[in-house]
PDB file of N, CA and C in Angstrom:
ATOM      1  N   UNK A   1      75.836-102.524  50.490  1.00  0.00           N
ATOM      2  CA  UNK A   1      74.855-102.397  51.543  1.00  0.00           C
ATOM      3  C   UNK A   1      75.584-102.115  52.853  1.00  0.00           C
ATOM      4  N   UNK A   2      75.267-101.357  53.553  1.00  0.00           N
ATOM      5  CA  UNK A   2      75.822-100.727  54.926  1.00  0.00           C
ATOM      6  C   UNK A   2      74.982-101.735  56.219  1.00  0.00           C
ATOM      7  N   UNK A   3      76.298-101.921  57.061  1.00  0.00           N
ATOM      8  CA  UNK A   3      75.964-102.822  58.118  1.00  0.00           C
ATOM      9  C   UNK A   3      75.073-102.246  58.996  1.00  0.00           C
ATOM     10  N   UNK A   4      73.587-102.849  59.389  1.00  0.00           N
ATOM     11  CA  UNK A   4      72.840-101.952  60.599  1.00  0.00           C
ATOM     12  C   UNK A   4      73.139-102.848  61.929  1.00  0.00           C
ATOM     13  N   UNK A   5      73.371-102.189  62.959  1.00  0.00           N
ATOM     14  CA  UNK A   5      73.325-102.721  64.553  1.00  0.00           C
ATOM     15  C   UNK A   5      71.738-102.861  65.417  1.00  0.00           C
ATOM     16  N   UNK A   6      72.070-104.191  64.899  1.00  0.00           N
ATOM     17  CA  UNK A   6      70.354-104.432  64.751  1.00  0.00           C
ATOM     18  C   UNK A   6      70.068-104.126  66.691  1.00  0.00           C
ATOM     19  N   UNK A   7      70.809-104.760  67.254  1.00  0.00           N
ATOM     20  CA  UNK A   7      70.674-104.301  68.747  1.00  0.00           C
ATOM     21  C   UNK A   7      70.116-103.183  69.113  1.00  0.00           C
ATOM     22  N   UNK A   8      71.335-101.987  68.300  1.00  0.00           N
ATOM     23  CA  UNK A   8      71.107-100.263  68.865  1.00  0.00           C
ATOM     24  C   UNK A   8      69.797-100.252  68.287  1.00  0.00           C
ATOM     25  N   UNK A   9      69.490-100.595  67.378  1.00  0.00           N
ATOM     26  CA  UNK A   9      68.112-100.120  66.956  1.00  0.00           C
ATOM     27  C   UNK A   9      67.538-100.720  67.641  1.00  0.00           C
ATOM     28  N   UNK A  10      66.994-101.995  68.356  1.00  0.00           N
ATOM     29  CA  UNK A  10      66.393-102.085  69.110  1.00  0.00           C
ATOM     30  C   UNK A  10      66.290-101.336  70.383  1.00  0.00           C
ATOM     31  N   UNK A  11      67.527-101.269  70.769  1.00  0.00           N
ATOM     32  CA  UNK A  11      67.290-100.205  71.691  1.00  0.00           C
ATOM     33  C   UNK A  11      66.692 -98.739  71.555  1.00  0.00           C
ATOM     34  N   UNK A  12      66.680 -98.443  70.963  1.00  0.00           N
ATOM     35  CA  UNK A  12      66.762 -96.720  70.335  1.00  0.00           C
ATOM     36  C   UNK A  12      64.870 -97.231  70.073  1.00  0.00           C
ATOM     37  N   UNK A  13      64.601 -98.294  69.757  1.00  0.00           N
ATOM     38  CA  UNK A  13      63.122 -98.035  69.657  1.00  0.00           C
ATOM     39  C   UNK A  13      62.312 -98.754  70.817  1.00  0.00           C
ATOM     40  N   UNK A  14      62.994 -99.197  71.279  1.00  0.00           N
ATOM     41  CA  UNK A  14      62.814 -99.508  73.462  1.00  0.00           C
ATOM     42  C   UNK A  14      62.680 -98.411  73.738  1.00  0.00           C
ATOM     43  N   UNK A  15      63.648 -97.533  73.828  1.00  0.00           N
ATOM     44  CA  UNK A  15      63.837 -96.404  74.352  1.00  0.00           C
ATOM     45  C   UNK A  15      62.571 -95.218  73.915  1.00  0.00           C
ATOM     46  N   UNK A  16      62.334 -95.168  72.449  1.00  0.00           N
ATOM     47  CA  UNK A  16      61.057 -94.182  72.234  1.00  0.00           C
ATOM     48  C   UNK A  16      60.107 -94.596  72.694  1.00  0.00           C
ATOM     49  N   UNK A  17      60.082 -95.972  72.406  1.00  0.00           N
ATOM     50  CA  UNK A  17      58.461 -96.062  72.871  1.00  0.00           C
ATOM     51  C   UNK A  17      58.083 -96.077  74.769  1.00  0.00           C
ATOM     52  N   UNK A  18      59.335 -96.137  75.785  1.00  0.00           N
ATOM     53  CA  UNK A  18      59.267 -96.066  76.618  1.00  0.00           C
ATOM     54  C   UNK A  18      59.121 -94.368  76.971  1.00  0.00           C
ATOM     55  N   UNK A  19      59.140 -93.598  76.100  1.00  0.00           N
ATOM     56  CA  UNK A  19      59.710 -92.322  76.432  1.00  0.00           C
ATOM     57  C   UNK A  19      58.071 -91.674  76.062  1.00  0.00           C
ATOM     58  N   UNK A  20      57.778 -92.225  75.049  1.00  0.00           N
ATOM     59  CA  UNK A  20      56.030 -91.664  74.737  1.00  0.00           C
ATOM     60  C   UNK A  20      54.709 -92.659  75.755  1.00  0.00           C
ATOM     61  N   UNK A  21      55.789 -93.739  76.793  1.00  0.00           N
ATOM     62  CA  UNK A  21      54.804 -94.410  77.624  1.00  0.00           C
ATOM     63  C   UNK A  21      54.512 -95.785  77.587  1.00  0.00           C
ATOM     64  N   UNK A  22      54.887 -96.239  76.497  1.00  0.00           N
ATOM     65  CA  UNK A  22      54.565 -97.495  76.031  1.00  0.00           C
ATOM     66  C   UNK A  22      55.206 -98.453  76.881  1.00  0.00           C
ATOM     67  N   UNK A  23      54.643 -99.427  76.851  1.00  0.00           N
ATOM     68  CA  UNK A  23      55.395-100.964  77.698  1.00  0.00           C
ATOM     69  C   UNK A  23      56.091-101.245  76.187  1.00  0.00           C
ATOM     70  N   UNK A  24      57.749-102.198  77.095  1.00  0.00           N
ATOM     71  CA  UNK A  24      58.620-102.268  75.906  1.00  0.00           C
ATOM     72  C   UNK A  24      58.722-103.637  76.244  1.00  0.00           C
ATOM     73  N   UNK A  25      58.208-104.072  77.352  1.00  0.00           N
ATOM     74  CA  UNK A  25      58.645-105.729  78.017  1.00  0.00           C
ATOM     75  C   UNK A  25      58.569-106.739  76.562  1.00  0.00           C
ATOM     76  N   UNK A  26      57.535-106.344  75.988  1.00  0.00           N
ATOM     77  CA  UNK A  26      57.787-107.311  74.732  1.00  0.00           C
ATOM     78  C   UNK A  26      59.023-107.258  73.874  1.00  0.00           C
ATOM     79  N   UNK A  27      59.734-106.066  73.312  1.00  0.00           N
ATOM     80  CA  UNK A  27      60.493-105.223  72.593  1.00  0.00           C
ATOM     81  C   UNK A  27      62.090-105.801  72.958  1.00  0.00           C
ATOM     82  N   UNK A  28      62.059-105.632  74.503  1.00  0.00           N
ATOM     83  CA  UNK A  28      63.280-106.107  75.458  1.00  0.00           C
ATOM     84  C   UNK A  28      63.257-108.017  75.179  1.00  0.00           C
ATOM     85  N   UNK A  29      61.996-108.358  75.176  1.00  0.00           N
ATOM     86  CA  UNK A  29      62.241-109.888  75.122  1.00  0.00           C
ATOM     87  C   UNK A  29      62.664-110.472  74.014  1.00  0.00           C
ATOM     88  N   UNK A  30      62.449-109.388  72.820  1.00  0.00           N
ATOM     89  CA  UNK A  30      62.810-109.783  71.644  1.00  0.00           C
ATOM     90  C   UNK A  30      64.089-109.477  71.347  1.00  0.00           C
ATOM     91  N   UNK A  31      65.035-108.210  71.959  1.00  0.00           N
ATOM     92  CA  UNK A  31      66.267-108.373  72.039  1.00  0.00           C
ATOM     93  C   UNK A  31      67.375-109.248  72.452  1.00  0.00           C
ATOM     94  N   UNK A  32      66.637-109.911  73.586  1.00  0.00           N
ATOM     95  CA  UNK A  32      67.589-110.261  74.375  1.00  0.00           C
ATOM     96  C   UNK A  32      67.707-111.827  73.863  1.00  0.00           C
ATOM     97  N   UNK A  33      66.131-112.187  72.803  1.00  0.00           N
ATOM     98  CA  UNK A  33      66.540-113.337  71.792  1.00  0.00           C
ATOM     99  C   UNK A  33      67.921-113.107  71.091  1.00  0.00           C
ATOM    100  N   UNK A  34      67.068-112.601  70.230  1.00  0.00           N
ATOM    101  CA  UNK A  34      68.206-111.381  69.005  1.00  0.00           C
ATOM    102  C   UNK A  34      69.715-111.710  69.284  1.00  0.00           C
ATOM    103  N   UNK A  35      69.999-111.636  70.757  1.00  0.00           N
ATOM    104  CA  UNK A  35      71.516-110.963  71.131  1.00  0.00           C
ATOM    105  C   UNK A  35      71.594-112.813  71.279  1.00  0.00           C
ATOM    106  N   UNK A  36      70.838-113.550  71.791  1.00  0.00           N
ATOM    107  CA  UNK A  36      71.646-115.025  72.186  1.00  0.00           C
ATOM    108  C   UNK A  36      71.583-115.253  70.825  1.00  0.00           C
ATOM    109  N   UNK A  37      71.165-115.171  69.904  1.00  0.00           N
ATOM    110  CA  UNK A  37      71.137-115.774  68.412  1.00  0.00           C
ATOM    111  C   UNK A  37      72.607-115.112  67.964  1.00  0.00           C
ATOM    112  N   UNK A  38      73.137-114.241  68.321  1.00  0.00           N
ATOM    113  CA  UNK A  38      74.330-113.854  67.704  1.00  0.00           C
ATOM    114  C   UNK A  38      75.415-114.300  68.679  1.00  0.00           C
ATOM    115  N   UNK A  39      74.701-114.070  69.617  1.00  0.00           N
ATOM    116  CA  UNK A  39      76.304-114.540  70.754  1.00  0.00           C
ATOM    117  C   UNK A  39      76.405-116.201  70.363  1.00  0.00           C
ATOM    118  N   UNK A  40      74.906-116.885  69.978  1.00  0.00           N
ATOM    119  CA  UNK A  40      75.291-118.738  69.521  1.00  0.00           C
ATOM    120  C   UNK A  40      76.176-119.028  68.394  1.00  0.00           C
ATOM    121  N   UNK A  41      75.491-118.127  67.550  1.00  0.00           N
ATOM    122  CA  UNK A  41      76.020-118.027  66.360  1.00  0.00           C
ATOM    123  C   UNK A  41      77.926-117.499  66.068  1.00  0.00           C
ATOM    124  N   UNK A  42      78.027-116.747  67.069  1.00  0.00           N
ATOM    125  CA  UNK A  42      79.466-116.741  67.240  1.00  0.00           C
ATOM    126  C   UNK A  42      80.487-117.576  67.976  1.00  0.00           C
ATOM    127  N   UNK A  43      79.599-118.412  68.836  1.00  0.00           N
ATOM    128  CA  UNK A  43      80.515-119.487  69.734  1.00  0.00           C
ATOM    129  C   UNK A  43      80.078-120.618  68.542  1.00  0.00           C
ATOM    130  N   UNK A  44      79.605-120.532  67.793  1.00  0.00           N
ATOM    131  CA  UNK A  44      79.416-122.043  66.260  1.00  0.00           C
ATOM    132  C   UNK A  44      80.642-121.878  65.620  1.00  0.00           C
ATOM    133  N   UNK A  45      80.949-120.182  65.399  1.00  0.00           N
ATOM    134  CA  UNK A  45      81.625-119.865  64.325  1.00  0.00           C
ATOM    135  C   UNK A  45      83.220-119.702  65.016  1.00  0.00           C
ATOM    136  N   UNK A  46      83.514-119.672  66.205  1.00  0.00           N
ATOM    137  CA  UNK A  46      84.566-119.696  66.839  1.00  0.00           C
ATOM    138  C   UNK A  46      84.724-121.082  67.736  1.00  0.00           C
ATOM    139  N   UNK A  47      84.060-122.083  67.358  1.00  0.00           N
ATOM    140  CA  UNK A  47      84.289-123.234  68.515  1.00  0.00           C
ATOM    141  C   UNK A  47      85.845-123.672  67.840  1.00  0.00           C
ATOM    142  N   UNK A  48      86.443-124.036  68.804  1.00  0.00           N
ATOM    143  CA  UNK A  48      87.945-124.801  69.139  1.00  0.00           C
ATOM    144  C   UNK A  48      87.614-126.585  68.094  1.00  0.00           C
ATOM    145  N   UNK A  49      86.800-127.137  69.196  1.00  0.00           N
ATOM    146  CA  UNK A  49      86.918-128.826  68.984  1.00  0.00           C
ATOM    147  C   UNK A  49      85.538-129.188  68.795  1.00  0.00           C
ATOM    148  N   UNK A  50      85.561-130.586  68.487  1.00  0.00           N
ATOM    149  CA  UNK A  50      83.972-130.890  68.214  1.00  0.00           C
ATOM    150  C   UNK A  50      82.831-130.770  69.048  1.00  0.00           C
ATOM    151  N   UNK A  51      83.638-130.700  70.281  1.00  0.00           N
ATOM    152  CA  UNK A  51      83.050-131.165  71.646  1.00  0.00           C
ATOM    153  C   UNK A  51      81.900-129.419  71.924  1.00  0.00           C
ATOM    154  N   UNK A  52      83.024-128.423  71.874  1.00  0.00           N
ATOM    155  CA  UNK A  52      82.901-127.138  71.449  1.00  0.00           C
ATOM    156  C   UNK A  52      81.566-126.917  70.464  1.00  0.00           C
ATOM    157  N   UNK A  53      82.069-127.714  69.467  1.00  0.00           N
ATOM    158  CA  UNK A  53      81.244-126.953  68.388  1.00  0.00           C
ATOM    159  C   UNK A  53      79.643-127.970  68.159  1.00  0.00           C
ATOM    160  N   UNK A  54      79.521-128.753  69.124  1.00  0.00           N
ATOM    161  CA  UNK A  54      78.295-129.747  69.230  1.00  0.00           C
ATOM    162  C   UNK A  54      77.310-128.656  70.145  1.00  0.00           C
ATOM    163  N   UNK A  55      78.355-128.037  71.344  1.00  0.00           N
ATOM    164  CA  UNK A  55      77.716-127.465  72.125  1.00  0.00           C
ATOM    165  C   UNK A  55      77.123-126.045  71.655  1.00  0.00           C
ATOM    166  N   UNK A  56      78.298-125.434  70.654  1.00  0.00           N
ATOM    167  CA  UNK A  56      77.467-124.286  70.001  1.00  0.00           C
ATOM    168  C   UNK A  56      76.030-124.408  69.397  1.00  0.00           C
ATOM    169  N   UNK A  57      76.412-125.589  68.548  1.00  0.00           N
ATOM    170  CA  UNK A  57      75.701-125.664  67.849  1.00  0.00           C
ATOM    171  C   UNK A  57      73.499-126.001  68.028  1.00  0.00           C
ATOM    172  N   UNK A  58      73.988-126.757  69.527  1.00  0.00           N
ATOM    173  CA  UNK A  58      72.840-126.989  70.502  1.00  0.00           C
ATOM    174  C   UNK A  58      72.142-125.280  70.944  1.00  0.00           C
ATOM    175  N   UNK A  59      72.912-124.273  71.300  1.00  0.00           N
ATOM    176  CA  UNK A  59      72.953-122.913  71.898  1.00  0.00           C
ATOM    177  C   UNK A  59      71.902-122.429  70.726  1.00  0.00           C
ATOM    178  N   UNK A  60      72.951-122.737  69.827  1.00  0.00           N
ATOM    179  CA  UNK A  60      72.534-121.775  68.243  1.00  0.00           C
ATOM    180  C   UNK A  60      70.849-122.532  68.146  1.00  0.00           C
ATOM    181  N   UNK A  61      70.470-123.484  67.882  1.00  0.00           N
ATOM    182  CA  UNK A  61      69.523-124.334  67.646  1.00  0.00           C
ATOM    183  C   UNK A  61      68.819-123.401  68.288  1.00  0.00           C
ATOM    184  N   UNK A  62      68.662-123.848  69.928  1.00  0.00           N
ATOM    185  CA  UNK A  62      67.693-123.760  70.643  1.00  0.00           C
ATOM    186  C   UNK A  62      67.795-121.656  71.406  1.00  0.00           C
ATOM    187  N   UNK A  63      68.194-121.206  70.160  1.00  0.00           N
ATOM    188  CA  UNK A  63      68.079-119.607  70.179  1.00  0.00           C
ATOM    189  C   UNK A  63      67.818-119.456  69.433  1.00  0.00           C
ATOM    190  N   UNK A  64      67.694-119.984  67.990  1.00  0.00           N
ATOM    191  CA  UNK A  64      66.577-119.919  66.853  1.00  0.00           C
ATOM    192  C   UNK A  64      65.485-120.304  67.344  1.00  0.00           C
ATOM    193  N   UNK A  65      64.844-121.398  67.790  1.00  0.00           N
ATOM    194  CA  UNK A  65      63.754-121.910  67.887  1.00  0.00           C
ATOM    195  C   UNK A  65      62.955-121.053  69.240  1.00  0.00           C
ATOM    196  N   UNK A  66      63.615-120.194  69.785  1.00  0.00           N
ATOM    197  CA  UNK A  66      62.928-119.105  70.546  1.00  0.00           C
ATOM    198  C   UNK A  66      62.986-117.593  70.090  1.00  0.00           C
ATOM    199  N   UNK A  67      62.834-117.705  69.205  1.00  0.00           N
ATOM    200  CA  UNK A  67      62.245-117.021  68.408  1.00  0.00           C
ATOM    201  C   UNK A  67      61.774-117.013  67.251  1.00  0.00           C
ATOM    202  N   UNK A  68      61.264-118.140  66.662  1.00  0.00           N
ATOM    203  CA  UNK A  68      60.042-118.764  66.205  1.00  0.00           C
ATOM    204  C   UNK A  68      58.462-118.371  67.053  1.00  0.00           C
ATOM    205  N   UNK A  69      57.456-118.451  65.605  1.00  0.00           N
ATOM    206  CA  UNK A  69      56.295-118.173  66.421  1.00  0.00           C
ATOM    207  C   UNK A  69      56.114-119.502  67.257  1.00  0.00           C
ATOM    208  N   UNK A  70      55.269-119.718  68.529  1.00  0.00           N
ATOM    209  CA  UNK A  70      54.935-121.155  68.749  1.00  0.00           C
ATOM    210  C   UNK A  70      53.897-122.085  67.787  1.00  0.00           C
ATOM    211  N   UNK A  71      52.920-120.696  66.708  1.00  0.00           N
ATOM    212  CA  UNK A  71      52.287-121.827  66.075  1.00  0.00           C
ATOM    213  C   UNK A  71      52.680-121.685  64.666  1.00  0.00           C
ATOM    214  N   UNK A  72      53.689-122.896  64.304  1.00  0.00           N
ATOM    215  CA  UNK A  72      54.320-122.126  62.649  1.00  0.00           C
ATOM    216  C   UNK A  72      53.300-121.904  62.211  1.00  0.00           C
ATOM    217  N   UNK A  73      53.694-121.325  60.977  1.00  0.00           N
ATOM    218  CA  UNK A  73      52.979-120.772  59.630  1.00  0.00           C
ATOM    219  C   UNK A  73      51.463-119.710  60.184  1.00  0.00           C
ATOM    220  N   UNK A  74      51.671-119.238  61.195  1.00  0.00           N
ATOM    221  CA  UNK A  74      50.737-118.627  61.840  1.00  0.00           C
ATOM    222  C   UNK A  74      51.396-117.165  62.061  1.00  0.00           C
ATOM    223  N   UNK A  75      50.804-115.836  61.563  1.00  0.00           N
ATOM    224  CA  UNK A  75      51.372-114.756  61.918  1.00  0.00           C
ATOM    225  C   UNK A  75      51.146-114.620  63.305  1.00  0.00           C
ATOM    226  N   UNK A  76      52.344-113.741  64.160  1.00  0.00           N
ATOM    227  CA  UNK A  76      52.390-113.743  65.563  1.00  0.00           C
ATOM    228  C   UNK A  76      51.332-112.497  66.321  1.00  0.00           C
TER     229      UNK A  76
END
């Protein structure tokens, strides 16, 4: 299976739908989840000490849980 850059694609479909008119403000908010879920997920996976990796691990948490729907089991 070939790696996709889930980012560029977000961008690249920010970008069309801004280009045929569309509001992307939603599109952008969902990236910029997206990107803290990987940037948490990489300070988890690179922490030094415990102290480090308590704090990733808080980052990582609470960048999953924003992007969760607010009402589970409820399509968004």
């Amino acid at each position: 299976m070939s790696r996709v850059d889930v980012l560029a694609v977000m961008d690249i479909a920010a970008t069309s739908i801004e280009n045929s008119g569309g509001n992307v403000a939603y599109l952008r908010q969902a990236r910029a989840a997206v990107a803290e879920v990987f940037a948490a997920a990489h300070a988890s996976l690179t922490a030094r000490d415990l102290a480090d990796q308590m704090a990733a691990d808080d980052r990582l948490r609470a960048a999953l849980a924003a992007c969760e729907p607010e009402t589970p089991h409820e399509p968004v």
